[in-house]
Protein backbone atom coordinates (compact mmCIF):
# COMPACT_ATOMS: atom_id res chain seq x y z
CA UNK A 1 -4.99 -47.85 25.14
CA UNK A 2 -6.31 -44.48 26.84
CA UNK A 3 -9.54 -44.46 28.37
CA UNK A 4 -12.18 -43.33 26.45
CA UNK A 5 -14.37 -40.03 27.37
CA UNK A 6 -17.07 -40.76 24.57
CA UNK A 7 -18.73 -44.43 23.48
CA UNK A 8 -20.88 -43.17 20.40
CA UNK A 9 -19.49 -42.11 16.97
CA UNK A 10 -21.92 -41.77 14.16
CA UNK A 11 -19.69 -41.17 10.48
CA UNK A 12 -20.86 -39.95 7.12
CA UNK A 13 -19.28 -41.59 4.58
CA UNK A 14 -19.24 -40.32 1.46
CA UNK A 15 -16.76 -42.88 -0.12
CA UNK A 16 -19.27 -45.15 -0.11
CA UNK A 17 -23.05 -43.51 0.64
CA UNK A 18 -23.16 -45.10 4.36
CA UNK A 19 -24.14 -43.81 7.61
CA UNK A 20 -21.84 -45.70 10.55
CA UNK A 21 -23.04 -46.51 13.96
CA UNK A 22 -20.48 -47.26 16.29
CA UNK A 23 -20.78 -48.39 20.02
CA UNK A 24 -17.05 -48.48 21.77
CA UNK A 25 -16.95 -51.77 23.40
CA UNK A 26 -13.77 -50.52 25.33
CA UNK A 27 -11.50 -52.58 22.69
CA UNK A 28 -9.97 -51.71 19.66
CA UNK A 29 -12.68 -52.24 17.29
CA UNK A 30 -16.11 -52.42 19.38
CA UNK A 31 -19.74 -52.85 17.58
CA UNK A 32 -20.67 -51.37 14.26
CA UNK A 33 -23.17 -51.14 12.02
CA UNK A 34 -24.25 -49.52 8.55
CA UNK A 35 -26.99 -48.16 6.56
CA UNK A 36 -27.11 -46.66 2.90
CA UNK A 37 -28.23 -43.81 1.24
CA UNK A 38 -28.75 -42.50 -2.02
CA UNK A 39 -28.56 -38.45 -2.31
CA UNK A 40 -25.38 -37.76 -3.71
CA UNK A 41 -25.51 -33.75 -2.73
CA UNK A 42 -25.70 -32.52 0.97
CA UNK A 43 -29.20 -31.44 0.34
CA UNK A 44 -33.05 -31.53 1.28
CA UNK A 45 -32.98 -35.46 -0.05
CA UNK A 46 -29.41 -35.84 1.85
CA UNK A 47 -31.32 -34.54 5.21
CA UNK A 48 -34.43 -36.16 4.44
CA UNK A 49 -32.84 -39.94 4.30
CA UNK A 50 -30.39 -38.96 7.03
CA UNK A 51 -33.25 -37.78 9.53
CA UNK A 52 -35.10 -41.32 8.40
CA UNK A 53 -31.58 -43.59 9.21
CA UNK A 54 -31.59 -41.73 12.35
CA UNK A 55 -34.98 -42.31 13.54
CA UNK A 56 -34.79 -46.22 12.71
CA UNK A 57 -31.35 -47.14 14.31
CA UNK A 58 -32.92 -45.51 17.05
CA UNK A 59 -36.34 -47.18 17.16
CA UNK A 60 -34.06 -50.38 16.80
CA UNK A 61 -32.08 -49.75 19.83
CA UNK A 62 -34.86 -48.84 21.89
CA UNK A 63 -33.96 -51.02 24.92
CA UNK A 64 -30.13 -48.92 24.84
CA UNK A 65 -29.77 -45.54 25.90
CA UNK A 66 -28.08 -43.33 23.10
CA UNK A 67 -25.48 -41.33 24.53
CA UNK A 68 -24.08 -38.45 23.43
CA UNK A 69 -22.67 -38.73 19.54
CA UNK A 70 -19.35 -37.84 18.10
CA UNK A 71 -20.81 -37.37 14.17
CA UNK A 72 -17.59 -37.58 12.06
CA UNK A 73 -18.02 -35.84 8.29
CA UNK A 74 -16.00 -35.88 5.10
CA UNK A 75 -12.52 -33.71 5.15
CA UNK A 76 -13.72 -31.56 2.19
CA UNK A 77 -16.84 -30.22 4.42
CA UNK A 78 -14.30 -28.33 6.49
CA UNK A 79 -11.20 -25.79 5.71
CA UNK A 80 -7.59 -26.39 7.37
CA UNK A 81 -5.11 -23.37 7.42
CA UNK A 82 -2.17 -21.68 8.78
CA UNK A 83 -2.11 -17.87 9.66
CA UNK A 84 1.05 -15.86 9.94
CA UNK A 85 0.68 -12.26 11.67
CA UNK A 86 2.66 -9.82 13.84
CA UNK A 87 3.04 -11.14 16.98
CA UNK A 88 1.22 -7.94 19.18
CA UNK A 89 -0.49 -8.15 22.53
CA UNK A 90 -2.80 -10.13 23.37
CA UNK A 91 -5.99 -7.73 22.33
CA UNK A 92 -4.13 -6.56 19.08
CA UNK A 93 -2.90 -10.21 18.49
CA UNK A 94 -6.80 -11.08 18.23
CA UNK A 95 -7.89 -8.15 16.29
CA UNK A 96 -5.34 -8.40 13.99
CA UNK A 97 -5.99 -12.77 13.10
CA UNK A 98 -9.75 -11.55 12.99
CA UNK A 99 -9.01 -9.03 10.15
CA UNK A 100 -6.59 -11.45 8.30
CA UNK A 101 -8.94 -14.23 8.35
CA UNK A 102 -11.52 -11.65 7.21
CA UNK A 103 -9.58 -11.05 4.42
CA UNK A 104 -8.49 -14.23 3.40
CA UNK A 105 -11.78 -15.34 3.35
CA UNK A 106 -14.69 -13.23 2.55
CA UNK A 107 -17.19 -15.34 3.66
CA UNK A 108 -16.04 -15.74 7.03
CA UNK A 109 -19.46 -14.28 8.34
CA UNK A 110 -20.92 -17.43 7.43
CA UNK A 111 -17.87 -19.41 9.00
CA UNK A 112 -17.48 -21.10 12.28
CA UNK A 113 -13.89 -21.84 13.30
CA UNK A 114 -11.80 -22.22 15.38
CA UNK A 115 -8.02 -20.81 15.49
CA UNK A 116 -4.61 -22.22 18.02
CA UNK A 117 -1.59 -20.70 18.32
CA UNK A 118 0.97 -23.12 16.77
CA UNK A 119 4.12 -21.22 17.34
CA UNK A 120 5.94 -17.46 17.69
CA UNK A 121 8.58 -15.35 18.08
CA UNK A 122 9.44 -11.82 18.51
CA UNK A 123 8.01 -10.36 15.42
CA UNK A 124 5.63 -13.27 14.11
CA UNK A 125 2.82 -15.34 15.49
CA UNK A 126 1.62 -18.81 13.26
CA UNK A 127 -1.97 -19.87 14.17
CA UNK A 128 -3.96 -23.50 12.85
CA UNK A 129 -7.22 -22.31 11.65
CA UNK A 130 -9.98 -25.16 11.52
CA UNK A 131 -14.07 -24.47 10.31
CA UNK A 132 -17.02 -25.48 8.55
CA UNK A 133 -19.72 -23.51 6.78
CA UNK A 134 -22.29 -22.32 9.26
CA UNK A 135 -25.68 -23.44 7.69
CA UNK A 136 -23.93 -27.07 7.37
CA UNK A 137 -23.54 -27.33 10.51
CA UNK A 138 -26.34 -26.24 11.93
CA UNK A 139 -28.36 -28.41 9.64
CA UNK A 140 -26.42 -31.64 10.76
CA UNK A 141 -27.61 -30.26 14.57
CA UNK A 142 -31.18 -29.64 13.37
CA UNK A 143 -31.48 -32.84 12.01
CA UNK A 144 -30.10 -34.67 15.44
CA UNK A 145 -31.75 -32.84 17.37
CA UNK A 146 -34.98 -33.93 15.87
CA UNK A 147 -34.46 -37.77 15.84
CA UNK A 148 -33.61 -37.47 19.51
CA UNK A 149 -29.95 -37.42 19.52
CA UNK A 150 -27.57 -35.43 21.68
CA UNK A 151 -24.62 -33.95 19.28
CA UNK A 152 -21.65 -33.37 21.74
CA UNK A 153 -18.91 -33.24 19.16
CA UNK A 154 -18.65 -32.59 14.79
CA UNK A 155 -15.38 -33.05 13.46
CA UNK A 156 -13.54 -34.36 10.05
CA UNK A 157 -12.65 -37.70 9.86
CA UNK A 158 -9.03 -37.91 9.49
CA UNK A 159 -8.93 -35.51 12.60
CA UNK A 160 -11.00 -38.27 14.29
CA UNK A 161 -8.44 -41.20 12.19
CA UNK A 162 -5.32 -39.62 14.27
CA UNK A 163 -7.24 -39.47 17.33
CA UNK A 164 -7.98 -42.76 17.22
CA UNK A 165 -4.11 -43.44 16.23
CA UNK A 166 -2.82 -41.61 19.52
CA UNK A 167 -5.51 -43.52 21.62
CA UNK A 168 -3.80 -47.20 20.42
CA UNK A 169 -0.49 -46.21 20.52
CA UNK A 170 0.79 -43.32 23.36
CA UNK A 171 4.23 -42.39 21.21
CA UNK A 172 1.82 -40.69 18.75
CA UNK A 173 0.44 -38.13 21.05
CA UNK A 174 3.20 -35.82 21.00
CA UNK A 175 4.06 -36.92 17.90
CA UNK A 176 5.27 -34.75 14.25
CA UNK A 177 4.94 -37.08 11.49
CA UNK A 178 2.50 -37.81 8.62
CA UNK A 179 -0.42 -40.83 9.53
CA UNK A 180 -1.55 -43.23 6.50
CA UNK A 181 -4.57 -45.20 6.74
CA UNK A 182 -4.88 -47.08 3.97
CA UNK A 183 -8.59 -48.69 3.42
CA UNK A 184 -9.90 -51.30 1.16
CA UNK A 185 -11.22 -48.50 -1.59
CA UNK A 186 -9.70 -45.44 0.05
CA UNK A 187 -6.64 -43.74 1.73
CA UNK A 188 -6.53 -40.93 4.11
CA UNK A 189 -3.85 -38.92 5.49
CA UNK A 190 -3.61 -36.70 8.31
CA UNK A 191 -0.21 -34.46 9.00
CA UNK A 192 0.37 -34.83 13.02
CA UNK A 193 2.42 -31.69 14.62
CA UNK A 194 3.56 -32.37 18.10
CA UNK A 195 -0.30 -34.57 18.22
CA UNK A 196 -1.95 -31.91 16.28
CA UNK A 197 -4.32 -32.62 13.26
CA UNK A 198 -2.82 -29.64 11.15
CA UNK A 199 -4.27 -31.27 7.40
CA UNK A 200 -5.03 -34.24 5.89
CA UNK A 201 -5.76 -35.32 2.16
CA UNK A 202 -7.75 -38.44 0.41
CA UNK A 203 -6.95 -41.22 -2.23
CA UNK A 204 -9.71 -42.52 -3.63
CA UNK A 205 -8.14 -45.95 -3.91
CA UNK A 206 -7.01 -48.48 -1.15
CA UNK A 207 -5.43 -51.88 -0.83
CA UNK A 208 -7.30 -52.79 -3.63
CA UNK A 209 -4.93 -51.25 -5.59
CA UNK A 210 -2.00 -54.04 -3.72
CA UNK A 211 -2.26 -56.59 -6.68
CA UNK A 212 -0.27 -59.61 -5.92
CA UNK A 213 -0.10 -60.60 -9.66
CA UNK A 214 -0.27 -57.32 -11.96
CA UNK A 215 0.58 -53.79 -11.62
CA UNK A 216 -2.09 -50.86 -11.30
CA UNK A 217 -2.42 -48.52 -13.66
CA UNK A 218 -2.26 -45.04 -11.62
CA UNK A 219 -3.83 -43.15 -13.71
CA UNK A 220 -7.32 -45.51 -13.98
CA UNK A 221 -7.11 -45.44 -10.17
CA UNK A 222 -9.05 -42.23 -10.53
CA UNK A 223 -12.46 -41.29 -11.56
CA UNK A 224 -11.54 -38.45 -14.30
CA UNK A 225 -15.74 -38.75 -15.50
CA UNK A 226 -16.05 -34.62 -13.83
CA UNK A 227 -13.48 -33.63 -15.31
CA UNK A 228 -14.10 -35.24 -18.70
CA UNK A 229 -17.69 -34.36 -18.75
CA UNK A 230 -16.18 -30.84 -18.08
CA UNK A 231 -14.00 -30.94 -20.72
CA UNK A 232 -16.69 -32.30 -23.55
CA UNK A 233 -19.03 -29.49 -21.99
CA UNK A 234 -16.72 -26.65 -22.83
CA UNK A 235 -15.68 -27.94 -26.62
CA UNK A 236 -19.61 -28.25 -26.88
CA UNK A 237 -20.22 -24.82 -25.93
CA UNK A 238 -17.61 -23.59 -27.98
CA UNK A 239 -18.43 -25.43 -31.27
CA UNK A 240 -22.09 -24.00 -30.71
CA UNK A 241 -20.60 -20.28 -31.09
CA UNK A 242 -18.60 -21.40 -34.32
CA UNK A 243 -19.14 -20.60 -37.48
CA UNK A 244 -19.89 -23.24 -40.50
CA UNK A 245 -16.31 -21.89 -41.78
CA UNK A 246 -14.90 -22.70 -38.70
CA UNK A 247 -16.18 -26.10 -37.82
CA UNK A 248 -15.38 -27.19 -41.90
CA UNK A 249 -11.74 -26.21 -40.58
CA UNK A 250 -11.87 -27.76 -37.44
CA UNK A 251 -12.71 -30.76 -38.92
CA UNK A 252 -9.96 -30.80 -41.76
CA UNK A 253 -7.29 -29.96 -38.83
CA UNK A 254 -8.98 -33.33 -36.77
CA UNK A 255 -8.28 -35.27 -40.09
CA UNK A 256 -5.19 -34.16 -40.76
CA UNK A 257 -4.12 -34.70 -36.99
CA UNK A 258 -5.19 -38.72 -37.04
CA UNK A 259 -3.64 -39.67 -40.36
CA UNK A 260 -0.31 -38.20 -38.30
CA UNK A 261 -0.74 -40.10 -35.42
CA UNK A 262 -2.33 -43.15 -36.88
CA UNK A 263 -0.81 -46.81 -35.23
CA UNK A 264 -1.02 -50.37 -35.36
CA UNK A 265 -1.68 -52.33 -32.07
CA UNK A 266 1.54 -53.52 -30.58
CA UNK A 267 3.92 -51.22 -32.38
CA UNK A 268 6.22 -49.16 -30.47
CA UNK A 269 6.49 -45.63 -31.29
CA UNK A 270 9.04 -43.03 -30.69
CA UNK A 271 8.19 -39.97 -28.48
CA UNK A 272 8.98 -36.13 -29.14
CA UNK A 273 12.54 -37.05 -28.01
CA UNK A 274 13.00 -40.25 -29.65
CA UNK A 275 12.65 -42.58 -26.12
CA UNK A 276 11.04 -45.49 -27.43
CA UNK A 277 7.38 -46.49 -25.23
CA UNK A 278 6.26 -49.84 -24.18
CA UNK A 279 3.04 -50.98 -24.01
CA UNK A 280 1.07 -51.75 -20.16
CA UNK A 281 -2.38 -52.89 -19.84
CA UNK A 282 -2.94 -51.39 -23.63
CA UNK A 283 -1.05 -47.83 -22.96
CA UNK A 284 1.80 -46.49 -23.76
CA UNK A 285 4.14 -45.22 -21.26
CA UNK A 286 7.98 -43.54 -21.50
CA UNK A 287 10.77 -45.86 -21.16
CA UNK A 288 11.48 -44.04 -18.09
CA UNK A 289 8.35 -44.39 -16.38
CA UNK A 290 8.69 -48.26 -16.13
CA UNK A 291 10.78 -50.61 -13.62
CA UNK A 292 11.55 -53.86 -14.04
CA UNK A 293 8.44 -56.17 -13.89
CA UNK A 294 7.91 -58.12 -10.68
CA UNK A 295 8.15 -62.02 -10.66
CA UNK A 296 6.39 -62.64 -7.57
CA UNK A 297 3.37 -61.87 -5.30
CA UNK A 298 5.50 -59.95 -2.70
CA UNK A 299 7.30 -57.93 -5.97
CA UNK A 300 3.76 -57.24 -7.44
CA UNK A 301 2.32 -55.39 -4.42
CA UNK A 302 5.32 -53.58 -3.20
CA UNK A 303 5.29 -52.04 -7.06
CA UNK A 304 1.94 -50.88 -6.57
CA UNK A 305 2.50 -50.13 -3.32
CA UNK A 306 5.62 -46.81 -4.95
CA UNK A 307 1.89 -45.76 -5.98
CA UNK A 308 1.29 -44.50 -2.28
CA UNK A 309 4.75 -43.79 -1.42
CA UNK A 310 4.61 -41.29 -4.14
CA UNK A 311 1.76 -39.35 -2.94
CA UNK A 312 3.53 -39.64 0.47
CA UNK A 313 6.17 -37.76 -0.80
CA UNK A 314 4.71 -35.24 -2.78
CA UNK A 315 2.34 -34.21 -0.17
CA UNK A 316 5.48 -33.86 2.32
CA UNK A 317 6.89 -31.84 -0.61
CA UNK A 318 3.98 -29.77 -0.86
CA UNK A 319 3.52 -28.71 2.48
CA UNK A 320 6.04 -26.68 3.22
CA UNK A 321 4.18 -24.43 5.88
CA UNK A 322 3.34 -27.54 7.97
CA UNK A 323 6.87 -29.24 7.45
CA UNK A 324 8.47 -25.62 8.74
CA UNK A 325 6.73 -26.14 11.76
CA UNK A 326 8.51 -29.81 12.56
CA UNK A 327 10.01 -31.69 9.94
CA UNK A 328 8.48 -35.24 8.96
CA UNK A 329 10.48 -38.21 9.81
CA UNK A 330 8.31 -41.22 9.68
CA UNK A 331 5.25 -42.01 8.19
CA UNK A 332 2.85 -44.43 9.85
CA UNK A 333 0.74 -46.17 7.99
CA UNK A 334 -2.62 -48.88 9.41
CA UNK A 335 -2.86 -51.16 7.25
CA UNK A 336 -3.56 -55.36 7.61
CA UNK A 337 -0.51 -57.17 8.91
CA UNK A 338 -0.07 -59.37 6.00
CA UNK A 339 1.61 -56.35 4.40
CA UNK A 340 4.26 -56.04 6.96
CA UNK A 341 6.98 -57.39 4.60
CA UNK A 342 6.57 -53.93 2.90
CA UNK A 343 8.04 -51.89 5.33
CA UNK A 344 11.43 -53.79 4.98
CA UNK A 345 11.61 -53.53 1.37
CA UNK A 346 10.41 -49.58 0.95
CA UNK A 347 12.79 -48.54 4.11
CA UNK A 348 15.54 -49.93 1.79
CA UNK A 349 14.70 -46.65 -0.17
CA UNK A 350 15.01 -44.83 2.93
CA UNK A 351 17.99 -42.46 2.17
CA UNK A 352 16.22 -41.75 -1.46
CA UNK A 353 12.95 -40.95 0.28
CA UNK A 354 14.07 -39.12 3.09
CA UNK A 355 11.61 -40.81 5.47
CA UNK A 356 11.09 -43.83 7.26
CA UNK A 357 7.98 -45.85 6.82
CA UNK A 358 6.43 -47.77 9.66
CA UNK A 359 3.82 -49.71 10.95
CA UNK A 360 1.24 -47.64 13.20
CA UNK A 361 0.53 -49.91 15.28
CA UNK A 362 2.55 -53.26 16.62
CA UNK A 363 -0.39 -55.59 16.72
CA UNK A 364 -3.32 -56.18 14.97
CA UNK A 365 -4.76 -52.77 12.50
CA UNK A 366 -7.85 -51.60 13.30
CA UNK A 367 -10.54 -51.71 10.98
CA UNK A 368 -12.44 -48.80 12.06
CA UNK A 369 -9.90 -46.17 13.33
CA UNK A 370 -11.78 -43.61 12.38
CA UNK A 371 -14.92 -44.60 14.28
CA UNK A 372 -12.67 -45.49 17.34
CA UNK A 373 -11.13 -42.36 17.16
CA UNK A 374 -14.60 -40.85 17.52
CA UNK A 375 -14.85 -41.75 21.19
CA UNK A 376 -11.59 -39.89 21.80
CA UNK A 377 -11.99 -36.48 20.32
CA UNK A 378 -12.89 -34.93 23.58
CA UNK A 379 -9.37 -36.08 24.76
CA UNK A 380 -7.03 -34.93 21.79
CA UNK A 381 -7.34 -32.21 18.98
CA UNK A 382 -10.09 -30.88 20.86
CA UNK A 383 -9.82 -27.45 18.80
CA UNK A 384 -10.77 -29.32 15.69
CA UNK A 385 -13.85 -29.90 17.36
CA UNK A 386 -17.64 -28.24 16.61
């Protein structure tokens, strides 16, 4: 394990509306503790309860010097990108990524970022582009700085997840591969070129998703309420600007559309192209869309288990600009050692999935990598750093 330049990491988590404190103990895991709040915006109330949590940890730690904090914050508070321009002189290299960045993003005035050279060539010259908005920033530092803590270091927490990773285990640090940390109500991934944070993405499910004695449901793994509230908003707003005409149609067209699609409960229907369904947890689902059902504990979870596999792949898939850079041969994954028996049976898929999964770490998975990785962001990824 590398030796740690930083023993304080305070997180925002958003998953679950708690502000971490953790104290490196020089170990793997350390102390930690936790306190809730209630805002669900990054606003006045947001600041308000954090400056509060702040003050009290502090007043109950009063016979322990604070040192300087790593804060860790949610991925979706800061941008990741990749810029691609002509590879000039030094001077004209930097005027020209200020004037693309300008007008990729028009608000880059009230931006602060940071931008690495990730590779070049004769003509061409890619840069990683990591930042935050301004005000948020400065706001978290306000707020700090008030309670009487020194801010050294802001980053986003799967940045601070893979430094963490690269502290416990060395062969990550030069590293070009995709990380996996798999939580008990969340999942976070972070794309590693050559030990470099270049992206990272969230589930918002975790092991609790490994049932030993049904499958999961994908779809319910998901909170669709925004989207559905969304949804019922618009057809609201469109049914106010109808006319009396109009809705007496719409209504005959809903009628006519249930008497078509009318069913019984445990009937199996035929879809537009005549595949008969089957019935799981009370849906229907496409013949095609279902394996063979498990008969054991071990079969149970590693089904449910294809449900992060698949999001593996597609996000591999999808991210083409990273994957030019290096391509992606294993993906690590923390996760409790009970689940090692996985790796054997999804590896037998290995020439299907073009990857190899494996375990991050030989012994025992962290519980708090991200927090760990806190204390190390002075050593690696440094540019993701505020």
């Amino acid at each position: 394990m590398a030796e740690n330049t930083m023993s304080f990491t305070i997180f925002v988590n958003n998953d679950n509306n708690r502000i971490y404190f953790y104290q490196s103990g020089g170990d793997s895991n350390g102390s930690f503790t936790a306190a809730p709040y209630h805002a669900t915006a990054m606003d006045d109330g947001f600041f308000d309860e954090l400056s509060q949590i702040l003050r009290l940890y502090k007043q109950k730690h009063t016979a322990k010097s604070l040192p300087d904090v790593s804060l860790l914050l949610p991925d979706d508070f800061f941008l990741t990108d990749m810029i691609t321009i002509p590879n000039m002189g030094k001077k004209a290299v930097n005027n020209s990524l200020n004037l693309v960045i300008g007008t990729v993003y028009q608000n880059k005035s009230d931006l602060t970022y940071n931008t690495f050279l990730l590779s070049q060539n004769k003509q061409t010259a890619q840069y990683g582009l990591v930042g935050i908005r301004t005000a948020l920033l400065e706001r978290f530092e306000a707020v700090f700085d008030d309670a009487g803590y020194r801010l050294e270091n802001v980053t986003f927490v799967s940045n601070a997840m893979a430094d963490g990773a690269m502290a416990l285990n060395p062969k990550l640090r030069g590293e070009t591969c995709l990380l996996l940390d798999i939580k008990d109500t969340s999942a976070h991934f972070a794309f590693l070129n050559k030990g470099r944070t270049l992206g990272s993405y969230r589930l918002p499910f975790g092991r609790t998703a490994l049932h030993p004695s049904q499958l999961a449901a994908e779809d319910l793994l998901f909170d669709h309420s925004a989207a559905e509230a969304l949804v019922q908003n618009a057809k609201e707003k469109a049914k106010a600007k109808m006319t009396i005409t109009d809705i007496l149609g719409a209504m005959d067209a809903d009628d006519e559309v249930l008497s078509q699609t009318e069913s019984f409960p445990g009937v199996s229907e035929e879809d537009a192209e005549g595949e008969v369904t089957e019935t799981r947890g009370g849906r229907k689902l496409p013949k095609f869309m279902l394996r063979e059902t498990p008969t054991d504990p071990k079969g149970f979870i590693y089904e449910n288990f294809r449900i992060f596999m698949k999001w593996t792949l597609d996000l591999i898939a999808s991210n083409s600009k990273i994957t030019a850079l290096g391509e992606i041969e294993t993906v690590y994954v923390n996760m409790p050692q009970e689940y090692r028996f996985l790796f054997d049976m999804v590896n037998g898929e290995k020439e299907e999935n073009g990857v190899i999964f494996a375990p991050m770490f030989s012994g025992a998975a962290p519980k708090v990598l991200e927090l760990l990785g806190g204390c190390y962001v002075k050593q690696y990824n440094k540019l993701n750093n505020f």
